[in-house]
C-alpha atoms as a PDB file:
ATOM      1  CA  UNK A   1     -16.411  -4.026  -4.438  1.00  0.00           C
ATOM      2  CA  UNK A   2     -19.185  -1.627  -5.189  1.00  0.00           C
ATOM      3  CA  UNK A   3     -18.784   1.183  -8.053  1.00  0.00           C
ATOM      4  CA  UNK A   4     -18.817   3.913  -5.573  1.00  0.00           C
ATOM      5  CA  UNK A   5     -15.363   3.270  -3.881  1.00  0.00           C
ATOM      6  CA  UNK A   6     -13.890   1.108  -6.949  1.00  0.00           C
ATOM      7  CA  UNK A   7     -11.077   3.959  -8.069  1.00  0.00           C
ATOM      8  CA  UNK A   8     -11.144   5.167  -4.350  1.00  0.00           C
ATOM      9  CA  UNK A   9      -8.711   4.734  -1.362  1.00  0.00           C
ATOM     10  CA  UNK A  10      -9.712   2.617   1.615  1.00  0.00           C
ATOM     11  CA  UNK A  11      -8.921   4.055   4.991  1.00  0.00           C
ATOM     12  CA  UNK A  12      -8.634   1.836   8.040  1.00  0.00           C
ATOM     13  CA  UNK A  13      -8.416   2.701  11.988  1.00  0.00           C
ATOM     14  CA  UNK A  14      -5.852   0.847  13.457  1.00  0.00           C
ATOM     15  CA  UNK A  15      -5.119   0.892  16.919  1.00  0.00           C
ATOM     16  CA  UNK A  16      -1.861  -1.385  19.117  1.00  0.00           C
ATOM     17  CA  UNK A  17       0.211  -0.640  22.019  1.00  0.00           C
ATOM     18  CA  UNK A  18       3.112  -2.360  23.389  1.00  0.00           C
ATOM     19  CA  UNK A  19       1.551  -5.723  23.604  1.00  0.00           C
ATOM     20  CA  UNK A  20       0.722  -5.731  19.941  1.00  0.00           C
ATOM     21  CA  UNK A  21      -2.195  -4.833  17.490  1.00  0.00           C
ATOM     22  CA  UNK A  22      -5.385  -4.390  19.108  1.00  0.00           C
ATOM     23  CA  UNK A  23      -7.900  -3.364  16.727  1.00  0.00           C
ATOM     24  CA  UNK A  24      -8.271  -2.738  12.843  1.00  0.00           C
ATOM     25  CA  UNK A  25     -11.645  -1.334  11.268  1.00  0.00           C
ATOM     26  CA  UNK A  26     -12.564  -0.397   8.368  1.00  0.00           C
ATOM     27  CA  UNK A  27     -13.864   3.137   7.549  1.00  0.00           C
ATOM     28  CA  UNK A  28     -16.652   3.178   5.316  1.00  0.00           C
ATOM     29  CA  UNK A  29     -17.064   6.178   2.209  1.00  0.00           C
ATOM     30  CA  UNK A  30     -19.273   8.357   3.548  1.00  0.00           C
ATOM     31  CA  UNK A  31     -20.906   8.071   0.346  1.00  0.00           C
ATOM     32  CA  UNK A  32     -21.830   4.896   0.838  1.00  0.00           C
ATOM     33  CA  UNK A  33     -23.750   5.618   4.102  1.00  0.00           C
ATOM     34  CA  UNK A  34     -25.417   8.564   2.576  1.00  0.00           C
ATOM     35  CA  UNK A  35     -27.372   6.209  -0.566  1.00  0.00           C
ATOM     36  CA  UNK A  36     -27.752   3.629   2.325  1.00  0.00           C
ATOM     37  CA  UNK A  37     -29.946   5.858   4.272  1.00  0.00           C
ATOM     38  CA  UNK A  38     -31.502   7.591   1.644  1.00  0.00           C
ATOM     39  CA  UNK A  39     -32.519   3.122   0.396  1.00  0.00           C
ATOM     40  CA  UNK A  40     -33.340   3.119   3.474  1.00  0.00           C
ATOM     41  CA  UNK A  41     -31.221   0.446   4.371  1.00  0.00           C
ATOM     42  CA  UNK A  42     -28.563   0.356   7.497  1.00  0.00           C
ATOM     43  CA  UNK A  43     -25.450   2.196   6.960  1.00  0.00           C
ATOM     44  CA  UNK A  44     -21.972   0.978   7.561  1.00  0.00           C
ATOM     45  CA  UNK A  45     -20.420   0.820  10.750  1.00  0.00           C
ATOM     46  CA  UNK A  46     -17.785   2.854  11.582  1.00  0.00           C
ATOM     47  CA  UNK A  47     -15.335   2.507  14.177  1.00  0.00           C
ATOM     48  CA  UNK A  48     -16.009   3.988  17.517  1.00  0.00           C
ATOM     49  CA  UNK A  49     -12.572   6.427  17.977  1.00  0.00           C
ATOM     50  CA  UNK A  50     -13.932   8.126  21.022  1.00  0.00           C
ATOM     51  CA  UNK A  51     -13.935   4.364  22.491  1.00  0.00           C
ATOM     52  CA  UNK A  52     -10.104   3.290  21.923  1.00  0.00           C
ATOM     53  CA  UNK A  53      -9.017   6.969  22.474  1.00  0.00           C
ATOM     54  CA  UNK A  54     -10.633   6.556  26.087  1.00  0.00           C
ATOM     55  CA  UNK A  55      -9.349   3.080  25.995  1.00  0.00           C
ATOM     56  CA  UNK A  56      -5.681   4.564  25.401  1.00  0.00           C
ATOM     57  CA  UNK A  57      -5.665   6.962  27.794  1.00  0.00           C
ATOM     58  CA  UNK A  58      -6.884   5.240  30.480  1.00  0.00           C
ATOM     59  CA  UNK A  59      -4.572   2.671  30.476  1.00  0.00           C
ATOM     60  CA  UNK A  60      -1.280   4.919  29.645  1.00  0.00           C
ATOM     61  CA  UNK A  61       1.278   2.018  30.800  1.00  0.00           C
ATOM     62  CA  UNK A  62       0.711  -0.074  27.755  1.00  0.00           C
ATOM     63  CA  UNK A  63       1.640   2.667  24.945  1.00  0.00           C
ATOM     64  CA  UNK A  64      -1.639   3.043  22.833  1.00  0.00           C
ATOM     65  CA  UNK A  65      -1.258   4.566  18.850  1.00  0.00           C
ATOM     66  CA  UNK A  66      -4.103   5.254  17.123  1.00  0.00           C
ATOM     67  CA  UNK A  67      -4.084   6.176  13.018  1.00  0.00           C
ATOM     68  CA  UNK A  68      -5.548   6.233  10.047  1.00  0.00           C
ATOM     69  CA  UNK A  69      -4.372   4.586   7.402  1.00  0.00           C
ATOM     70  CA  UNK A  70      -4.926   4.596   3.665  1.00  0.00           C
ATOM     71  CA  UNK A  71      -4.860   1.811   1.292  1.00  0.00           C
ATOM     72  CA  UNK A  72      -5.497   0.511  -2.201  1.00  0.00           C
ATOM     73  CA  UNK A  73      -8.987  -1.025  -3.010  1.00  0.00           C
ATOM     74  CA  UNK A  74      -8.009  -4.326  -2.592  1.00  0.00           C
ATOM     75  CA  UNK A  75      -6.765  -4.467   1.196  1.00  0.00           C
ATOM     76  CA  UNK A  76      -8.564  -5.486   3.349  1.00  0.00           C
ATOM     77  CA  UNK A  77      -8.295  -5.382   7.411  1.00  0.00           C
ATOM     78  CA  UNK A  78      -7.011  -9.509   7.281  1.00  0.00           C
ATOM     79  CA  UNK A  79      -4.530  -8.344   5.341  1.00  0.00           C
ATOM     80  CA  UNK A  80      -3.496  -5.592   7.909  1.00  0.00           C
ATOM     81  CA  UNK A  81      -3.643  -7.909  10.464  1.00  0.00           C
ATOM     82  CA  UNK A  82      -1.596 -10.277   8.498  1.00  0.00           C
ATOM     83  CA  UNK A  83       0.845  -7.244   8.262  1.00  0.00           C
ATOM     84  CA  UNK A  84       0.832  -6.900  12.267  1.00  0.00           C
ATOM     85  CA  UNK A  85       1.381 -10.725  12.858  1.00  0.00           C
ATOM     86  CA  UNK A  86       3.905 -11.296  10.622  1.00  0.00           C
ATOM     87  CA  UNK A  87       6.469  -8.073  11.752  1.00  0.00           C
ATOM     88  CA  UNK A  88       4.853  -6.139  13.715  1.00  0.00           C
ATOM     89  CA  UNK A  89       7.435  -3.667  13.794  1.00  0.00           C
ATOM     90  CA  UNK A  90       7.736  -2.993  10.481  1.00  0.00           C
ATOM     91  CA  UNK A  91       3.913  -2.667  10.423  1.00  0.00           C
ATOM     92  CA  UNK A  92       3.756  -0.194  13.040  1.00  0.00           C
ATOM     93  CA  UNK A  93       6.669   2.132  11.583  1.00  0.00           C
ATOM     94  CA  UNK A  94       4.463   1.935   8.247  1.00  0.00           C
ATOM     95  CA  UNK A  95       1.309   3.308   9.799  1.00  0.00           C
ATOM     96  CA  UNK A  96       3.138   6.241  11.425  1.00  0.00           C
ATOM     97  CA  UNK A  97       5.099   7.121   8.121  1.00  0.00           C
ATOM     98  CA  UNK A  98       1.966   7.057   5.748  1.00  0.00           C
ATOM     99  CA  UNK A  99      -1.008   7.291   8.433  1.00  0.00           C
ATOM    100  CA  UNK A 100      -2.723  10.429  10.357  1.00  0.00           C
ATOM    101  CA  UNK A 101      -1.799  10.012  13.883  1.00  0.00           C
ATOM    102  CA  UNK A 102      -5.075   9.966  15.985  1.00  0.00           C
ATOM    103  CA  UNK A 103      -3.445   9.129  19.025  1.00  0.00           C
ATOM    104  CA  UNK A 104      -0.050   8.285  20.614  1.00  0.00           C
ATOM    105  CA  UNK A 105       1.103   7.600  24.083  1.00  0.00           C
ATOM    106  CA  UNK A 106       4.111   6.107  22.160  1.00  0.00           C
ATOM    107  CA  UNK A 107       6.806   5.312  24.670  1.00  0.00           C
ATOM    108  CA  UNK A 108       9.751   8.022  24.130  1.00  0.00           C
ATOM    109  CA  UNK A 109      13.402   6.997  25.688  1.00  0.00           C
ATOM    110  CA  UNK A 110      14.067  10.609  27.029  1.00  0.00           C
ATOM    111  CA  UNK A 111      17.464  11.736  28.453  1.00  0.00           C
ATOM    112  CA  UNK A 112      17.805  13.471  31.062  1.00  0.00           C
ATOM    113  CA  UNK A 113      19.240  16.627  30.648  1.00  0.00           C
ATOM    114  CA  UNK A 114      19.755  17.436  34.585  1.00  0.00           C
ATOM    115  CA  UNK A 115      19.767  15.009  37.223  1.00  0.00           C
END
């Protein structure tokens, strides 16, 4: 762990749909790419939102969510994944409660009021 993001919060993109989780990146400081470039060195990737949001909405039978999720310093995306493979319920219901939505196609059981 570097002393930029040591007393920071780690945010992750995590994407799933119906079929389960799909993707988990991480989502580097932008501090960090700032001294990269200015080293001269390559800066961390970031995930590619446009991508999955595309991804989601072209393929609107299978559900997609897209967040962003917080963290302490010391998870990491195994451990998310770890999260998603164990219960992935439970997983999912704790990104929307504590992450930004990004996206959701999220399937909604709608009555119908008139029929």
């Amino acid at each position: 762990m570097t002393m930029l993001n040591e007393h920071s919060v780690n945010w992750f993109a995590v994407m799933w749909d119906c079929h389960g989780l799909e993707a988990v990146q991480h989502i580097p400081d932008h501090k960090l790419s700032t001294f990269a470039r200015l080293a001269g060195h390559k800066p961390p990737d970031i995930p590619n939102l446009q991508h999955w949001r595309l991804r989601a909405q072209f393929n609107p039978q299978r559900h997609y969510e897209i967040y962003l999720v917080s963290a302490d310093p010391g998870i990491d995306t195994d451990e998310i994944r770890a999260m998603f493979d164990s219960d992935p319920q439970t997983a999912a219901d704790t990104c929307r409660r504590l992450g930004q939505v990004y996206f959701s196609d999220r399937y909604q059981d709608h009555k119908v009021a008139i029929r």
